[in-house]
PDB file of N, CA and C in Angstrom:
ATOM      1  N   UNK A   1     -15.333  25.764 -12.727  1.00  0.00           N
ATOM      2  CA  UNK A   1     -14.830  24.436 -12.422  1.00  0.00           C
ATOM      3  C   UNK A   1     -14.456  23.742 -13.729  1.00  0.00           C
ATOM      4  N   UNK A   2     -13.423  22.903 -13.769  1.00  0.00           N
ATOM      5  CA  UNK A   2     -12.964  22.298 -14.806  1.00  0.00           C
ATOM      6  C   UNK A   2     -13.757  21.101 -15.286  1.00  0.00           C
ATOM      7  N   UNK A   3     -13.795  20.400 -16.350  1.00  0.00           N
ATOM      8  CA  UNK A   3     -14.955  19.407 -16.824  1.00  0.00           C
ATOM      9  C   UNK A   3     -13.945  18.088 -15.752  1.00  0.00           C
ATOM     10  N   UNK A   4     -14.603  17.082 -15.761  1.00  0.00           N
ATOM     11  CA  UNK A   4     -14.327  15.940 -14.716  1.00  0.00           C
ATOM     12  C   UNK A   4     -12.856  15.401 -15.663  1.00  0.00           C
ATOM     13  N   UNK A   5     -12.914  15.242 -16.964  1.00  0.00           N
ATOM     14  CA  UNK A   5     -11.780  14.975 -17.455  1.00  0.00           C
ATOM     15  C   UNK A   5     -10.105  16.079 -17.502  1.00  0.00           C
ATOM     16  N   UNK A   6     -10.545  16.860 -17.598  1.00  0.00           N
ATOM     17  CA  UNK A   6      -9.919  17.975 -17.127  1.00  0.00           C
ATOM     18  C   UNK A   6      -8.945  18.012 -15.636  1.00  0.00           C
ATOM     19  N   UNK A   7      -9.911  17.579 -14.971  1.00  0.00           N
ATOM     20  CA  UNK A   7     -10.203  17.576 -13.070  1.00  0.00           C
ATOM     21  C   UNK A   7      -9.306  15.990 -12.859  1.00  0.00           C
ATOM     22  N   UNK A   8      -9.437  15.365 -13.766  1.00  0.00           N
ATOM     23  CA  UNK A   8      -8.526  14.528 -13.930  1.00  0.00           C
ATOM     24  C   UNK A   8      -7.342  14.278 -13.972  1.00  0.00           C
ATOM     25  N   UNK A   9      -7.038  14.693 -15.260  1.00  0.00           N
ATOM     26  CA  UNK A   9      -5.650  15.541 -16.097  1.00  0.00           C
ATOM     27  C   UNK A   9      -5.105  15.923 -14.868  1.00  0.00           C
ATOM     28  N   UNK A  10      -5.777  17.507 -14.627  1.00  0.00           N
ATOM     29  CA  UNK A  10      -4.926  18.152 -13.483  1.00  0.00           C
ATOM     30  C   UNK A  10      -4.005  17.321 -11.945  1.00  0.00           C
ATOM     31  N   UNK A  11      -5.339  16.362 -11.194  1.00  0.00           N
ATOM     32  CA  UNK A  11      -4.784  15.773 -10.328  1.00  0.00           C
ATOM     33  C   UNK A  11      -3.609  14.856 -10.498  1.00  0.00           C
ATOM     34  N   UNK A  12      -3.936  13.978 -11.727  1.00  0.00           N
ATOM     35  CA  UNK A  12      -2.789  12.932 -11.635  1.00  0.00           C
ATOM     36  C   UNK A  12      -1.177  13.965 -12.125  1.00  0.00           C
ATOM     37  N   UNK A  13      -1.330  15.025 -12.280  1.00  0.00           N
ATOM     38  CA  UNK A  13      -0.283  15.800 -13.044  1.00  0.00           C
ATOM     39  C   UNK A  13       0.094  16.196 -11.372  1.00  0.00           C
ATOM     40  N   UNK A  14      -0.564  16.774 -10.597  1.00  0.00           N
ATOM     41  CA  UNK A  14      -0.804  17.294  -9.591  1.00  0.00           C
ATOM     42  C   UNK A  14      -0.009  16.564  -8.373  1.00  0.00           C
ATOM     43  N   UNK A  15      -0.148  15.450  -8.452  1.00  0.00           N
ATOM     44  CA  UNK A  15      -0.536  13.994  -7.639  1.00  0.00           C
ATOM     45  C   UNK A  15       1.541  13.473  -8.314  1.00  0.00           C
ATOM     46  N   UNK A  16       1.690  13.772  -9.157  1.00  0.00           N
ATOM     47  CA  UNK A  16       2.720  13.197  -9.537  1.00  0.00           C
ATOM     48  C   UNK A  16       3.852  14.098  -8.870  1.00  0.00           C
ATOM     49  N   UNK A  17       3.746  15.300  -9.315  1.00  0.00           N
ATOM     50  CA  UNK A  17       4.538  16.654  -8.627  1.00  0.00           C
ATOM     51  C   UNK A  17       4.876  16.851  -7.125  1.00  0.00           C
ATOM     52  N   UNK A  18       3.623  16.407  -6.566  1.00  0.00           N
ATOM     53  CA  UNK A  18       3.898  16.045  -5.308  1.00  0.00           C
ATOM     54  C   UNK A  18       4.369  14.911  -4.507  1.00  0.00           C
ATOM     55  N   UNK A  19       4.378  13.927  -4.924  1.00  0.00           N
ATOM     56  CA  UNK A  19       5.211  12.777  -4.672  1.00  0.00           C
ATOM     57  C   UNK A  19       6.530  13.009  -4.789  1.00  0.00           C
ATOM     58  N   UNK A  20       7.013  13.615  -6.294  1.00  0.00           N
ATOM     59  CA  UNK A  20       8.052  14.192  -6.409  1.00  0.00           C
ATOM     60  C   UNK A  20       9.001  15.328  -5.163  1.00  0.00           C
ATOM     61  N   UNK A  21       8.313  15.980  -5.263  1.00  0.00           N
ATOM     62  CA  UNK A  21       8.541  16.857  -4.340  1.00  0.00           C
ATOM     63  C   UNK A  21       8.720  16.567  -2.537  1.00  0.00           C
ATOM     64  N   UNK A  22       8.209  15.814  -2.275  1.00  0.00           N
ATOM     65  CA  UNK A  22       7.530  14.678  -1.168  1.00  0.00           C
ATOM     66  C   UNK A  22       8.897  13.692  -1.286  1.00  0.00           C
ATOM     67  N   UNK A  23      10.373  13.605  -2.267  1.00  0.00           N
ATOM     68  CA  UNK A  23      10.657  12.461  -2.470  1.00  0.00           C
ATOM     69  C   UNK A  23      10.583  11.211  -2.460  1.00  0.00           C
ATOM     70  N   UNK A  24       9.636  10.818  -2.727  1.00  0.00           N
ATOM     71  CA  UNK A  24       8.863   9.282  -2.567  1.00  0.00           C
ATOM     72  C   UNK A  24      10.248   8.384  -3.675  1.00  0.00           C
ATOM     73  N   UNK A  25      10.541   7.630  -3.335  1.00  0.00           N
ATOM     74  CA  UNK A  25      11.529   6.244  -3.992  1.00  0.00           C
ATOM     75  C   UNK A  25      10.663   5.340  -4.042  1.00  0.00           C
ATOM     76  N   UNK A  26       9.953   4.981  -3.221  1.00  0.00           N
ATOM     77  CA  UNK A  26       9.677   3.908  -3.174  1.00  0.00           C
ATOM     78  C   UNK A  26       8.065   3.434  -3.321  1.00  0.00           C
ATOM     79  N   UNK A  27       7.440   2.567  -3.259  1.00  0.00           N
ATOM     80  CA  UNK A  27       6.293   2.402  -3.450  1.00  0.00           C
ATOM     81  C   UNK A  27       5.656   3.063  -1.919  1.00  0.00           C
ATOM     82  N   UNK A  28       5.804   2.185  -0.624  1.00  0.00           N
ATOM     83  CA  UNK A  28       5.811   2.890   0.526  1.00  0.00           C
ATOM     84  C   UNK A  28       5.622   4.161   0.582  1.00  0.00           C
ATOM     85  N   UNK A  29       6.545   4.830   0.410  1.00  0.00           N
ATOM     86  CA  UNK A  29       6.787   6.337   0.287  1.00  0.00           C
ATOM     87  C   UNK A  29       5.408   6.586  -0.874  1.00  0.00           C
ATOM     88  N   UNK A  30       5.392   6.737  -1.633  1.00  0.00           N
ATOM     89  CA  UNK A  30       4.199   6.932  -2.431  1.00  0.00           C
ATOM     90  C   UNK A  30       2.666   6.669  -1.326  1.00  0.00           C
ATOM     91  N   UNK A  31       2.527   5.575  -1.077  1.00  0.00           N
ATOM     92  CA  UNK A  31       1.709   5.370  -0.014  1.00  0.00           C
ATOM     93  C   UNK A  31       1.392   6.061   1.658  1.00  0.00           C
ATOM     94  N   UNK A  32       2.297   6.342   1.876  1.00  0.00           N
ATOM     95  CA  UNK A  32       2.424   7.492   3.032  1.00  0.00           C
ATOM     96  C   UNK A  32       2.201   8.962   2.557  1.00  0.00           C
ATOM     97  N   UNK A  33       2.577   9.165   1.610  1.00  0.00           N
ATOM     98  CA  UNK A  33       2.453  10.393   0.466  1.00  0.00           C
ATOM     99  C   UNK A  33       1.174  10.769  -0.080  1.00  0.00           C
ATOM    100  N   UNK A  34       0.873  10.032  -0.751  1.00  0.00           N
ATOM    101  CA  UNK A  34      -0.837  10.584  -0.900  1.00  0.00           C
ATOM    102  C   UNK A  34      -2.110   9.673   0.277  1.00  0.00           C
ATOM    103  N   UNK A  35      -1.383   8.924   1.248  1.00  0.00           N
ATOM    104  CA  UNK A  35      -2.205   8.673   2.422  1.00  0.00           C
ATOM    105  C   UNK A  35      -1.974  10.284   2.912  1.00  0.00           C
ATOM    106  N   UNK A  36      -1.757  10.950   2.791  1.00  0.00           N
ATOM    107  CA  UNK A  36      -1.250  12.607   3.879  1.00  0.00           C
ATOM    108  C   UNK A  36      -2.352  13.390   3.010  1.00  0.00           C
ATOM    109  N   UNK A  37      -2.106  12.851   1.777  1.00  0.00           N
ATOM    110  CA  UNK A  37      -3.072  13.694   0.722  1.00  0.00           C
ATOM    111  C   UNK A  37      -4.565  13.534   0.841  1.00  0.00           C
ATOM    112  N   UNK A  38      -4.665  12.242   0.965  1.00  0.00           N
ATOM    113  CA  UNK A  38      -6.131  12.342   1.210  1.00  0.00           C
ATOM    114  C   UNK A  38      -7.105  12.536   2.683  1.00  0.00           C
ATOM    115  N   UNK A  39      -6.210  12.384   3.086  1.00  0.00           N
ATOM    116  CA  UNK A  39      -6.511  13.031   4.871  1.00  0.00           C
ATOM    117  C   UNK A  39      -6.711  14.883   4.699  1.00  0.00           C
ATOM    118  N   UNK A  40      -5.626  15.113   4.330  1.00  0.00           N
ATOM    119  CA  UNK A  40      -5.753  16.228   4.015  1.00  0.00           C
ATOM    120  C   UNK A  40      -7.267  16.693   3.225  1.00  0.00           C
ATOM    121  N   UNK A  41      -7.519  16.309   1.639  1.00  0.00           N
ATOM    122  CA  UNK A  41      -8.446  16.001   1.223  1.00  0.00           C
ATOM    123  C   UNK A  41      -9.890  15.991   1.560  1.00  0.00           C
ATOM    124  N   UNK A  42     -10.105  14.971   2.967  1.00  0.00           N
ATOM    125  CA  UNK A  42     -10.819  14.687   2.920  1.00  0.00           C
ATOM    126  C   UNK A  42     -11.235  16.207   4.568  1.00  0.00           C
ATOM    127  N   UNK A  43     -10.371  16.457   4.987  1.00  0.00           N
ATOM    128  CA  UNK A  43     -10.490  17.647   6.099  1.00  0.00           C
ATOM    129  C   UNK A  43     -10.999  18.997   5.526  1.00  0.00           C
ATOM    130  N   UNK A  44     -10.389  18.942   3.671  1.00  0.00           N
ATOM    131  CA  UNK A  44     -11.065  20.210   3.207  1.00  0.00           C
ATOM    132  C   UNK A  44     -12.466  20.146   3.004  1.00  0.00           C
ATOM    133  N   UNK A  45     -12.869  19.105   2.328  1.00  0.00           N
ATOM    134  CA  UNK A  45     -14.234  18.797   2.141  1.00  0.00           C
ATOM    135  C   UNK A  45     -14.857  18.695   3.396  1.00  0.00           C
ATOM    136  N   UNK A  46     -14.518  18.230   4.762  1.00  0.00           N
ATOM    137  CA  UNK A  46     -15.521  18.371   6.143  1.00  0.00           C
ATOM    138  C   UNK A  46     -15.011  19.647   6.229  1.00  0.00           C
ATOM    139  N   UNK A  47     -14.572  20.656   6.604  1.00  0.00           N
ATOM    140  CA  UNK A  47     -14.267  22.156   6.436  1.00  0.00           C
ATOM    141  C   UNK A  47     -15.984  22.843   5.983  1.00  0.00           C
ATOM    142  N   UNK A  48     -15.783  22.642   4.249  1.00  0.00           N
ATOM    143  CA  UNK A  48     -16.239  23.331   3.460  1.00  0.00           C
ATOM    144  C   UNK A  48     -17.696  22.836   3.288  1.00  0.00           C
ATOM    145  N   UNK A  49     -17.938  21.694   3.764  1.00  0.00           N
ATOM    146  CA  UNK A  49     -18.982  21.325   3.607  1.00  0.00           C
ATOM    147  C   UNK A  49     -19.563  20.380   4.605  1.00  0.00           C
ATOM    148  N   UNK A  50     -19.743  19.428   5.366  1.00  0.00           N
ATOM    149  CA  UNK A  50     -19.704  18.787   6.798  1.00  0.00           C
ATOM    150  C   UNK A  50     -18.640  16.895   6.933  1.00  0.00           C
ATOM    151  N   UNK A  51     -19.201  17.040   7.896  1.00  0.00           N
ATOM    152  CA  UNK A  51     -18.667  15.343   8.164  1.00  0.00           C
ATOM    153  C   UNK A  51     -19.050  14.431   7.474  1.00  0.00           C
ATOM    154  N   UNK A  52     -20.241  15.025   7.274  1.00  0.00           N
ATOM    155  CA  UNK A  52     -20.979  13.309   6.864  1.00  0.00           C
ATOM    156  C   UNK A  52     -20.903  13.094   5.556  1.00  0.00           C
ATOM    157  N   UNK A  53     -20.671  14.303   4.796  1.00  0.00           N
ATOM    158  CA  UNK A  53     -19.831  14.227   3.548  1.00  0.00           C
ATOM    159  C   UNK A  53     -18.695  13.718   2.996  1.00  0.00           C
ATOM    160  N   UNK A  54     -17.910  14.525   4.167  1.00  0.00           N
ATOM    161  CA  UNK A  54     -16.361  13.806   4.043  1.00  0.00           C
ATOM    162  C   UNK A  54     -16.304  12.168   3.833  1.00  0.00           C
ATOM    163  N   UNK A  55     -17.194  11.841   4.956  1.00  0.00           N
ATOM    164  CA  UNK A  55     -16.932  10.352   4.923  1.00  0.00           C
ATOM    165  C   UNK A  55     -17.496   9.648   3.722  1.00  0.00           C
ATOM    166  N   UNK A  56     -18.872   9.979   3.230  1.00  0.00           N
ATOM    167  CA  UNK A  56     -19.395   9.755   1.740  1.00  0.00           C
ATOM    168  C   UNK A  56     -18.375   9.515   0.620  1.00  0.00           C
ATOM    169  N   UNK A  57     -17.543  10.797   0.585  1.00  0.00           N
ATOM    170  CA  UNK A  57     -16.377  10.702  -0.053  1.00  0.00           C
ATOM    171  C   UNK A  57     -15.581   9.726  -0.238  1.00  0.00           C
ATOM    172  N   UNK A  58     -15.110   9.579   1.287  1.00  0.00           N
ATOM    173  CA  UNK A  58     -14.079   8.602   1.381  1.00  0.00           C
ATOM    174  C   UNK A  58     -14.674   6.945   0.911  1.00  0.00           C
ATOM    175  N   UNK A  59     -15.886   6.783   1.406  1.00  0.00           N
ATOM    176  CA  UNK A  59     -16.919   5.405   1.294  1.00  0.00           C
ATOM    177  C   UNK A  59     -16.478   5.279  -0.171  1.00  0.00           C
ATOM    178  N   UNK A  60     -17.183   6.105  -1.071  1.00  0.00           N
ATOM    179  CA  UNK A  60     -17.435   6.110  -2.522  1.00  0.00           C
ATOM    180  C   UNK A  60     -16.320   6.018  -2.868  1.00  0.00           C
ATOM    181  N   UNK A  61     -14.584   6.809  -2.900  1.00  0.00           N
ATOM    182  CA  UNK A  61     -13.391   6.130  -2.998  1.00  0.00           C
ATOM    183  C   UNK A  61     -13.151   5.036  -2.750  1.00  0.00           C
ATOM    184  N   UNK A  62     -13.508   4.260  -1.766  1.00  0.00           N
ATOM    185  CA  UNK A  62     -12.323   3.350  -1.162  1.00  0.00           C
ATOM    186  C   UNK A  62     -14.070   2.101  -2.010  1.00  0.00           C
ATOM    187  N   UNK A  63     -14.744   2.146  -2.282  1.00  0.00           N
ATOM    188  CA  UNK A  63     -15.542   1.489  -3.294  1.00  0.00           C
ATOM    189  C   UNK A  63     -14.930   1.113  -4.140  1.00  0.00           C
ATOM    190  N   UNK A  64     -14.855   2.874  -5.160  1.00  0.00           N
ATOM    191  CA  UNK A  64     -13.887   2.898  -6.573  1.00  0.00           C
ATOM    192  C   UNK A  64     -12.792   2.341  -6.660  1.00  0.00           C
ATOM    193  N   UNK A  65     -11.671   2.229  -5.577  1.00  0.00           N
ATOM    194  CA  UNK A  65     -10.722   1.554  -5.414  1.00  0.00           C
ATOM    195  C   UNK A  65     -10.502   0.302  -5.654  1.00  0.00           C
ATOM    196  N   UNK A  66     -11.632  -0.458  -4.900  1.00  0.00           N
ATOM    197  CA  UNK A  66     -11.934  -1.729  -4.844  1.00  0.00           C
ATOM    198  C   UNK A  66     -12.409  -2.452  -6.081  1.00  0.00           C
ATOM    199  N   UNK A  67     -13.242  -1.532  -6.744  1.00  0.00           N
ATOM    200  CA  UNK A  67     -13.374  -1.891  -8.265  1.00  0.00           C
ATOM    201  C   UNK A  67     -12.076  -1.865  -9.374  1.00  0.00           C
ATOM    202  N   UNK A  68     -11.386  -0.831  -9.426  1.00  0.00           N
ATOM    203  CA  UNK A  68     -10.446  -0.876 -10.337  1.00  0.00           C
ATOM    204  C   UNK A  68      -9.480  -1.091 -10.212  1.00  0.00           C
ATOM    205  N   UNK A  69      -8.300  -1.840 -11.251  1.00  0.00           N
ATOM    206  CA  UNK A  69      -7.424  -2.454 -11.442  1.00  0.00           C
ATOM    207  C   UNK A  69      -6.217  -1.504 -11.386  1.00  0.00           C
ATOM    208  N   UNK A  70      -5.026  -1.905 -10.401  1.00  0.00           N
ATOM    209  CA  UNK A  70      -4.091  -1.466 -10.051  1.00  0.00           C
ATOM    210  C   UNK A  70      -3.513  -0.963 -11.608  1.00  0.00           C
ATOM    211  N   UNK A  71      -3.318  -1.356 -13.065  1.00  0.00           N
ATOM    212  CA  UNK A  71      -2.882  -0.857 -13.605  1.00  0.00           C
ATOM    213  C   UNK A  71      -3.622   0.547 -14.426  1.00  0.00           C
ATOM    214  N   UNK A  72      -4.311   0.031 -13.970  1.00  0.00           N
ATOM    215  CA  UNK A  72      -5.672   2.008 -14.503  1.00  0.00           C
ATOM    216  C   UNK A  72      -5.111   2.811 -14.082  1.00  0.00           C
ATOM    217  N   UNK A  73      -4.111   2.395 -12.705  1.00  0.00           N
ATOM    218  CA  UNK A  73      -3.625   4.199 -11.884  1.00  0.00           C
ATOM    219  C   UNK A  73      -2.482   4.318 -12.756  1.00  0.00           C
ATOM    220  N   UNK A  74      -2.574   6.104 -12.656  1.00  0.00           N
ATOM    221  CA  UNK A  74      -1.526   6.589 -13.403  1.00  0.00           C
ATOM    222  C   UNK A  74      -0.432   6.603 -12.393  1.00  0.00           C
ATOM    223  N   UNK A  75       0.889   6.010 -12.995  1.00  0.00           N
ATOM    224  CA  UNK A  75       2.304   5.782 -12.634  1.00  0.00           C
ATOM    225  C   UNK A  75       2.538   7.106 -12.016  1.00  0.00           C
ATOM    226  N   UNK A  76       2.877   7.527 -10.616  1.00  0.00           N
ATOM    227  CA  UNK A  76       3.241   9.073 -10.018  1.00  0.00           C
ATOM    228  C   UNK A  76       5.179   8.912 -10.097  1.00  0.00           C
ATOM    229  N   UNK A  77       5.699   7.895 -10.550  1.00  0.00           N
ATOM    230  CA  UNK A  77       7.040   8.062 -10.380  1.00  0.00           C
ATOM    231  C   UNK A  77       7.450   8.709 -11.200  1.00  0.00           C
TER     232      UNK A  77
END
């Protein structure tokens, strides 16, 4: 497994490619775009490991979210 900074790196590189690819223009589009992603996301982790995880996940995101400042995210355009 890659170190958390690493795991970082990769996604937002990751995360950008696919938007791309996804043609996102717009902010919207970006938002429907990795809303697919983290659904997705969050189905591998209940998969691989259970429900009540998944949702942990999502809790502890949408926390982190709430804490940090819209300009911390890395730009996917």
């Amino acid at each position: 497994m890659l170190t958390r900074d690493e795991a970082d790196g990769a996604a937002e590189v990751m995360l950008a490619a696919y938007c791309r690819a996804c043609g996102c223009a717009t902010p919207e589009d970006v938002r429907k775009a990795c809303e697919l992603m983290i659904s997705k996301s969050a189905r591998a982790i209940e998969k691989y490991n259970d429900t009540g995880t998944a949702v942990e996940v999502l809790q502890r995101t949408a926390r982190h979210v709430a804490r940090v400042q819209p300009a911390e995210v890395a730009n996917v355009h």
